[in-house]
PDB file of N, CA and C in Angstrom:
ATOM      1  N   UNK A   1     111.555 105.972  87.463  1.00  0.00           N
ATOM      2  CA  UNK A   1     110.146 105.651  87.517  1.00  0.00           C
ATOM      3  C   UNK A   1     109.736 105.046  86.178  1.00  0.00           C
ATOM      4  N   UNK A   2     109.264 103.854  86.316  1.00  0.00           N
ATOM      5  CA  UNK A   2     109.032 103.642  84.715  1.00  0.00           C
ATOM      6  C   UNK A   2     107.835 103.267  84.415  1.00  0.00           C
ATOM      7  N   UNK A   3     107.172 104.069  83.648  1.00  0.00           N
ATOM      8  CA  UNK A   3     106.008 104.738  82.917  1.00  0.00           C
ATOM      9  C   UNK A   3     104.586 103.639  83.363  1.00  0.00           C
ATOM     10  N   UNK A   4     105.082 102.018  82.923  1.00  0.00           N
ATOM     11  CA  UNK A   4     104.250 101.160  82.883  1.00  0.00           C
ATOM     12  C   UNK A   4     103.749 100.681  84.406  1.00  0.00           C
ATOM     13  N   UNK A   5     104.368 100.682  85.632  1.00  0.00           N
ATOM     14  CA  UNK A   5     103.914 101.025  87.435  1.00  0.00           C
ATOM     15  C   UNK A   5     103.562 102.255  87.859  1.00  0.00           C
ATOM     16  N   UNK A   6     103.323 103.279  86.935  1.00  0.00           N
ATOM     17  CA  UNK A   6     103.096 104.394  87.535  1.00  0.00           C
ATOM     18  C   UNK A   6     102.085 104.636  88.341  1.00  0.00           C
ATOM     19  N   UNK A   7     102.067 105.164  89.636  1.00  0.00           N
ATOM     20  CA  UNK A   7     100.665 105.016  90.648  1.00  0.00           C
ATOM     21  C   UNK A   7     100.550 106.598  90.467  1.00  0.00           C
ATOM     22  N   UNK A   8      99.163 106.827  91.047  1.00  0.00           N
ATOM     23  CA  UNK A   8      98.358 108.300  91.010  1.00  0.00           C
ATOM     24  C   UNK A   8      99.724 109.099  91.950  1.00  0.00           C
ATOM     25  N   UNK A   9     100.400 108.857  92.870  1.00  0.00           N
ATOM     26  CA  UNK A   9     101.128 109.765  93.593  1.00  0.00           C
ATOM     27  C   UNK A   9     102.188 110.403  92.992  1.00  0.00           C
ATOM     28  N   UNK A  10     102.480 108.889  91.780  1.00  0.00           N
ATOM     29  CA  UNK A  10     103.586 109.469  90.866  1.00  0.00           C
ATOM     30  C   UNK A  10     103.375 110.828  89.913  1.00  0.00           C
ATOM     31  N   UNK A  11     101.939 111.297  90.321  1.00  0.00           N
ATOM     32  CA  UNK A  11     101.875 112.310  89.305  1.00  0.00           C
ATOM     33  C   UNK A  11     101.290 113.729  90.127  1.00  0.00           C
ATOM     34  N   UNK A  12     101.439 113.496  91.072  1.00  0.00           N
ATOM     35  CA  UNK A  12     101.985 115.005  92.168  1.00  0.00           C
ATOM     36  C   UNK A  12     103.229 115.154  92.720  1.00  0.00           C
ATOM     37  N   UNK A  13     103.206 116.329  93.051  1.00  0.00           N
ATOM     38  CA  UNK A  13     104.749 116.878  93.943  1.00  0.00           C
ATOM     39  C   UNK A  13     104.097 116.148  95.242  1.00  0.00           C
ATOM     40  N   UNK A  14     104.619 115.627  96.172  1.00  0.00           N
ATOM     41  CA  UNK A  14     103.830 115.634  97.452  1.00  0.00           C
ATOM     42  C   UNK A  14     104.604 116.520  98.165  1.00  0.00           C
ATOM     43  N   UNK A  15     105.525 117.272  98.332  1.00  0.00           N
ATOM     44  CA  UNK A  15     105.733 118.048  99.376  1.00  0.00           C
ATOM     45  C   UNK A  15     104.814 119.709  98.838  1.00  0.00           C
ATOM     46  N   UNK A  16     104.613 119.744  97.638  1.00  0.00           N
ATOM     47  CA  UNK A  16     103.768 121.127  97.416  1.00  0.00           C
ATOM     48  C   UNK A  16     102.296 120.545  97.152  1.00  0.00           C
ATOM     49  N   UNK A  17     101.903 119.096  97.671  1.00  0.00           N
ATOM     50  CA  UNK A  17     100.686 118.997  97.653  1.00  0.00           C
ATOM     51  C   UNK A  17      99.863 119.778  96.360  1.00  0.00           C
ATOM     52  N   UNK A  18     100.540 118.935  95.161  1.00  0.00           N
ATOM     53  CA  UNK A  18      99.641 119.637  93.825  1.00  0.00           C
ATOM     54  C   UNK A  18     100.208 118.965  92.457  1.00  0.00           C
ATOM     55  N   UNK A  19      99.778 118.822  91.798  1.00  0.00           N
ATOM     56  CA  UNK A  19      99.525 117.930  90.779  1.00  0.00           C
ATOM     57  C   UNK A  19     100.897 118.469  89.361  1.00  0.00           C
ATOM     58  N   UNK A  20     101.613 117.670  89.441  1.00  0.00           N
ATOM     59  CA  UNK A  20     102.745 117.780  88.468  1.00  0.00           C
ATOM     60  C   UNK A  20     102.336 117.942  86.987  1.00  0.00           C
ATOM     61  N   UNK A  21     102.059 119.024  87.058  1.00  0.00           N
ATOM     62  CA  UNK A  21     101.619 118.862  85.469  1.00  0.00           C
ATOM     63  C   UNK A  21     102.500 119.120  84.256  1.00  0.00           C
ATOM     64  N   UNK A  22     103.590 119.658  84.302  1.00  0.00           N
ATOM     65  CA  UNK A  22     104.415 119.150  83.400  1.00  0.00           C
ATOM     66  C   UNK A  22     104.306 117.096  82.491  1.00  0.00           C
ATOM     67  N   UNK A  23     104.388 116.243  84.124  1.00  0.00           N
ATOM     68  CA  UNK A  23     103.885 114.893  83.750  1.00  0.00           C
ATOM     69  C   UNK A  23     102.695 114.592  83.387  1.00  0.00           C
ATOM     70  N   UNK A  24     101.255 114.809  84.048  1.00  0.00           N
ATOM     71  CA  UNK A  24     100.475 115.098  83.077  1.00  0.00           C
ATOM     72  C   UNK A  24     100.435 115.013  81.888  1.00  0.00           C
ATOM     73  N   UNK A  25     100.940 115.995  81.423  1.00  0.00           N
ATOM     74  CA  UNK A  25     100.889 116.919  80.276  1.00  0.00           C
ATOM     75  C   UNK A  25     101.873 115.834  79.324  1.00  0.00           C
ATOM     76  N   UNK A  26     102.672 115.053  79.409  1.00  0.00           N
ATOM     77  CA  UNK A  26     103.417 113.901  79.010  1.00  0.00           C
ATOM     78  C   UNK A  26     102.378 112.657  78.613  1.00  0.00           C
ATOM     79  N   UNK A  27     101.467 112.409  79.749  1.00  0.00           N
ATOM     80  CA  UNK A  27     100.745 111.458  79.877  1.00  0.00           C
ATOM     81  C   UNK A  27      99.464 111.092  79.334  1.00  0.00           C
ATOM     82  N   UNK A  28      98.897 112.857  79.178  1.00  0.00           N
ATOM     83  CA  UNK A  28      97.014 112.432  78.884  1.00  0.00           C
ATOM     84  C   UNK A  28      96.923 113.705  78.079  1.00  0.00           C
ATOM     85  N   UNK A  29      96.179 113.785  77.480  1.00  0.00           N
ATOM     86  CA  UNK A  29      95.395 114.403  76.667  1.00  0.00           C
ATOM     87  C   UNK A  29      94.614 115.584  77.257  1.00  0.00           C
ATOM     88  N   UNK A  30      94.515 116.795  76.622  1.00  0.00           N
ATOM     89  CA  UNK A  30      94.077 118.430  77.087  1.00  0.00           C
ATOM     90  C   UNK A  30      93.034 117.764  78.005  1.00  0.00           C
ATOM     91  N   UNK A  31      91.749 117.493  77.760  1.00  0.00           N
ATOM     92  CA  UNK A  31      90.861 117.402  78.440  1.00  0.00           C
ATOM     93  C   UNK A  31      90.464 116.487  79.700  1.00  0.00           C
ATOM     94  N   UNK A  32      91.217 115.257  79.550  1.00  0.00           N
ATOM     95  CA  UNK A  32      92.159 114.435  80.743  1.00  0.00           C
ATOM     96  C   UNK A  32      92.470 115.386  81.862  1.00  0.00           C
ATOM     97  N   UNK A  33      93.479 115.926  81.200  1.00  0.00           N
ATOM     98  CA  UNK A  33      94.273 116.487  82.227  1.00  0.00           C
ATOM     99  C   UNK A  33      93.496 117.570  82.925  1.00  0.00           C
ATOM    100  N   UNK A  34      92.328 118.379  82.291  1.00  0.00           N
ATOM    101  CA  UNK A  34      91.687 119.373  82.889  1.00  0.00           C
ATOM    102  C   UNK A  34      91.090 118.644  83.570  1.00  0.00           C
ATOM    103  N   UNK A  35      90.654 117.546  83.806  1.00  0.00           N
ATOM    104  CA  UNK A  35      89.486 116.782  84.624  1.00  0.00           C
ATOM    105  C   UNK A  35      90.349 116.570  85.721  1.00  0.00           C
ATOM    106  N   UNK A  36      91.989 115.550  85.571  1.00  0.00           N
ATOM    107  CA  UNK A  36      92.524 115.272  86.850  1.00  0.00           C
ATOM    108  C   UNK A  36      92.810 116.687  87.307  1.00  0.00           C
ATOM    109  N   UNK A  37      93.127 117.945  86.916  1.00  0.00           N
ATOM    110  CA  UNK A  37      93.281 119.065  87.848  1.00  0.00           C
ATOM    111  C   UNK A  37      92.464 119.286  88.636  1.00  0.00           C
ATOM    112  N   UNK A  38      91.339 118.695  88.033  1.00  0.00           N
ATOM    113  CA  UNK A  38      90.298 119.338  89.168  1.00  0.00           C
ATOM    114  C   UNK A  38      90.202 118.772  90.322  1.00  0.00           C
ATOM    115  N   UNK A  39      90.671 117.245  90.470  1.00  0.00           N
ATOM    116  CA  UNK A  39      90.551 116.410  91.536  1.00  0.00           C
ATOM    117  C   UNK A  39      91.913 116.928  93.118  1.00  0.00           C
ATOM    118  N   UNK A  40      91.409 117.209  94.171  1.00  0.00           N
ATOM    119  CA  UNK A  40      91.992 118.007  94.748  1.00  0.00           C
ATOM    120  C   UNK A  40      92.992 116.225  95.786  1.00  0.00           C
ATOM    121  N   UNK A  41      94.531 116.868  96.188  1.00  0.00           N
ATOM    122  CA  UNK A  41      95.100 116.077  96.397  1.00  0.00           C
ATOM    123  C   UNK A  41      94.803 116.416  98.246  1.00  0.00           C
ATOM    124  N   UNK A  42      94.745 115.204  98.425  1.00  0.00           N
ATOM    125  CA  UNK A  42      94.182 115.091  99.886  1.00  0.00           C
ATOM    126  C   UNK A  42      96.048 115.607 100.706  1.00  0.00           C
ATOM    127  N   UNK A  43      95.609 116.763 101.610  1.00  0.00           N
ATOM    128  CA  UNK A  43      96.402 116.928 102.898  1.00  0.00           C
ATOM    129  C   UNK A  43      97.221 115.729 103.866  1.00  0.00           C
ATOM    130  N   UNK A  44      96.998 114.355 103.890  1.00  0.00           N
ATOM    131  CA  UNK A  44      97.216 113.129 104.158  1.00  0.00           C
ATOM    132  C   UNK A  44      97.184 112.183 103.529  1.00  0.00           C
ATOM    133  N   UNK A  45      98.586 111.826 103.442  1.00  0.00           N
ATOM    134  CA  UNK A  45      98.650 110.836 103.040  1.00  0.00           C
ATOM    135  C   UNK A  45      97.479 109.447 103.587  1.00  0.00           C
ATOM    136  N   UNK A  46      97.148 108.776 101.983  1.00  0.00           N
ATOM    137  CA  UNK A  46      96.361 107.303 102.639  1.00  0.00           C
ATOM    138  C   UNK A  46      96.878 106.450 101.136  1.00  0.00           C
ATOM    139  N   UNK A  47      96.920 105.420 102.045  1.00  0.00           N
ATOM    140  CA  UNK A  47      97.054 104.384 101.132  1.00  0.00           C
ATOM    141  C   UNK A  47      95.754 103.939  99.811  1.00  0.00           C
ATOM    142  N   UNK A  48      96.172 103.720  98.500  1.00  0.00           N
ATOM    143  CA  UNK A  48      95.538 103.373  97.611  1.00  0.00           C
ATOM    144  C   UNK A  48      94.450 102.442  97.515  1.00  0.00           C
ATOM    145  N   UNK A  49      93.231 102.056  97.159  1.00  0.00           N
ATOM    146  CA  UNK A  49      92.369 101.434  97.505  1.00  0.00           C
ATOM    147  C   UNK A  49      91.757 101.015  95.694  1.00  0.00           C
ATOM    148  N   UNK A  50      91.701  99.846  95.772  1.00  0.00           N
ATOM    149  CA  UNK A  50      90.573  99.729  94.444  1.00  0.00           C
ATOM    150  C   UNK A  50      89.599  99.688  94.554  1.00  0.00           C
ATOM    151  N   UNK A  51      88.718  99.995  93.894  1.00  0.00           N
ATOM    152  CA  UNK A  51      87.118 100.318  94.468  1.00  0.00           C
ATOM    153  C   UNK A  51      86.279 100.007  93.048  1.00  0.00           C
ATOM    154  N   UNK A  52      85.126  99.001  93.201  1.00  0.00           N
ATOM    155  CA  UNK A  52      84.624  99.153  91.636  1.00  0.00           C
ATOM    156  C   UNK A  52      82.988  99.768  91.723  1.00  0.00           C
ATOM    157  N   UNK A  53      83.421 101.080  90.817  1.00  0.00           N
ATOM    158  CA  UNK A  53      82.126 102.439  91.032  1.00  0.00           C
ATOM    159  C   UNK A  53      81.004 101.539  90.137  1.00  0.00           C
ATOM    160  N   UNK A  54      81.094 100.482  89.708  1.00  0.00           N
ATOM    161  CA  UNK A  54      79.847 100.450  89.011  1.00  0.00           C
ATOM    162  C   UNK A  54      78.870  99.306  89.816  1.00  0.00           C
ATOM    163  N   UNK A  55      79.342  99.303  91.403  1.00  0.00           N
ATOM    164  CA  UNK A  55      78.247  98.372  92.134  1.00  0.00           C
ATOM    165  C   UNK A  55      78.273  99.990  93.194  1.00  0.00           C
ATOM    166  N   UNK A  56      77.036  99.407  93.724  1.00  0.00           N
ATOM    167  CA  UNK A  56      77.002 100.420  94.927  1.00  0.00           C
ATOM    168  C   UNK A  56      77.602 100.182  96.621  1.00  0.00           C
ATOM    169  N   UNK A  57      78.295  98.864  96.512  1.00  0.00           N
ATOM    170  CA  UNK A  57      79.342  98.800  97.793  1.00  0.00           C
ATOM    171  C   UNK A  57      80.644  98.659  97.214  1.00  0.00           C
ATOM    172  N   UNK A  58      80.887  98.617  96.050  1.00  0.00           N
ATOM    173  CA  UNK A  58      82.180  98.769  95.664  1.00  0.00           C
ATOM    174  C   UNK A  58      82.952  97.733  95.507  1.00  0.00           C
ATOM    175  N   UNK A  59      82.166  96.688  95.216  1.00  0.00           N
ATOM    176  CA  UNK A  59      82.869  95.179  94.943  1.00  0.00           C
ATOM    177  C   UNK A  59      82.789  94.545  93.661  1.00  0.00           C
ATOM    178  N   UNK A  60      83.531  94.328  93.175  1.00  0.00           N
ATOM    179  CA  UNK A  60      83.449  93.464  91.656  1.00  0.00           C
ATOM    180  C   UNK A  60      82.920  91.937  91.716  1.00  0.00           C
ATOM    181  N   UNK A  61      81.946  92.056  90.750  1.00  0.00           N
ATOM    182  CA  UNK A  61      81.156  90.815  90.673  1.00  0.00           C
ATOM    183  C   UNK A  61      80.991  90.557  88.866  1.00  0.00           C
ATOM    184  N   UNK A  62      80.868  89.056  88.453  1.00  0.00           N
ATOM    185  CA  UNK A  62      80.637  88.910  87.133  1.00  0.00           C
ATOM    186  C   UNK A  62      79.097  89.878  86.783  1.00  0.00           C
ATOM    187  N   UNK A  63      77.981  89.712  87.767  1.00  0.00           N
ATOM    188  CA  UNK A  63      76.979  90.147  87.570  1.00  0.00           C
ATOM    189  C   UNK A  63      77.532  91.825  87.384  1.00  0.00           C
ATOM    190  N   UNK A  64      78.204  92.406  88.087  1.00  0.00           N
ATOM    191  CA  UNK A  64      78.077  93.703  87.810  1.00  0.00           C
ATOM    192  C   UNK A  64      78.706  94.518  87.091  1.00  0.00           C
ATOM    193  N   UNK A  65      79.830  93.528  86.569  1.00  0.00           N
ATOM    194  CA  UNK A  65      80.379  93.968  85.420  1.00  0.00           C
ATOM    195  C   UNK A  65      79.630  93.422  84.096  1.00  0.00           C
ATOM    196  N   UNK A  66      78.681  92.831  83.964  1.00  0.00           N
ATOM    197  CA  UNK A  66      77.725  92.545  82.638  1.00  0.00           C
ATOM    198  C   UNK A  66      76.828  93.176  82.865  1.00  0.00           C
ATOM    199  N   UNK A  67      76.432  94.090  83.719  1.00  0.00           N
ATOM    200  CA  UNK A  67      75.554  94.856  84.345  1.00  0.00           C
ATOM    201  C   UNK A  67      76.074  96.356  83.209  1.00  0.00           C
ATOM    202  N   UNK A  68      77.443  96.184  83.354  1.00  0.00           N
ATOM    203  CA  UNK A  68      77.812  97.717  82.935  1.00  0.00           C
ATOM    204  C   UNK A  68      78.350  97.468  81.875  1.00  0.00           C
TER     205      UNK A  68
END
């Protein structure tokens, strides 16, 4: 696995459905990592999605990134 493609799945077990924190703990910083623990790993698998949180439908625009 090399470090620089790493996707969010790469950093759970998926068969114990829970967050590898040994890697983590490689990766981010104490308070990082307390934040991604908290994020709970969904029961089903779904495919990855980009989404941009700073419009309210989730689309990237020049306006809404000079917005933020």
């Amino acid at each position: 696995m090399m470090e620089d493609g790493l996707l969010v799945k790469d950093l759970f077990l998926p068969l114990e459905k829970k967050w590898n924190e040994p890697k983590l703990n490689e990766l981010f910083d104490a308070e990082s990592m307390e934040m991604i623990l908290k994020i709970p790993i969904p029961a089903h698998d779904r495919p990855d999605k980009i989404i941009w949180v700073s419009e309210a439908k989730g689309n990237f625009t020049v306006k809404s990134a000079y917005k933020t």
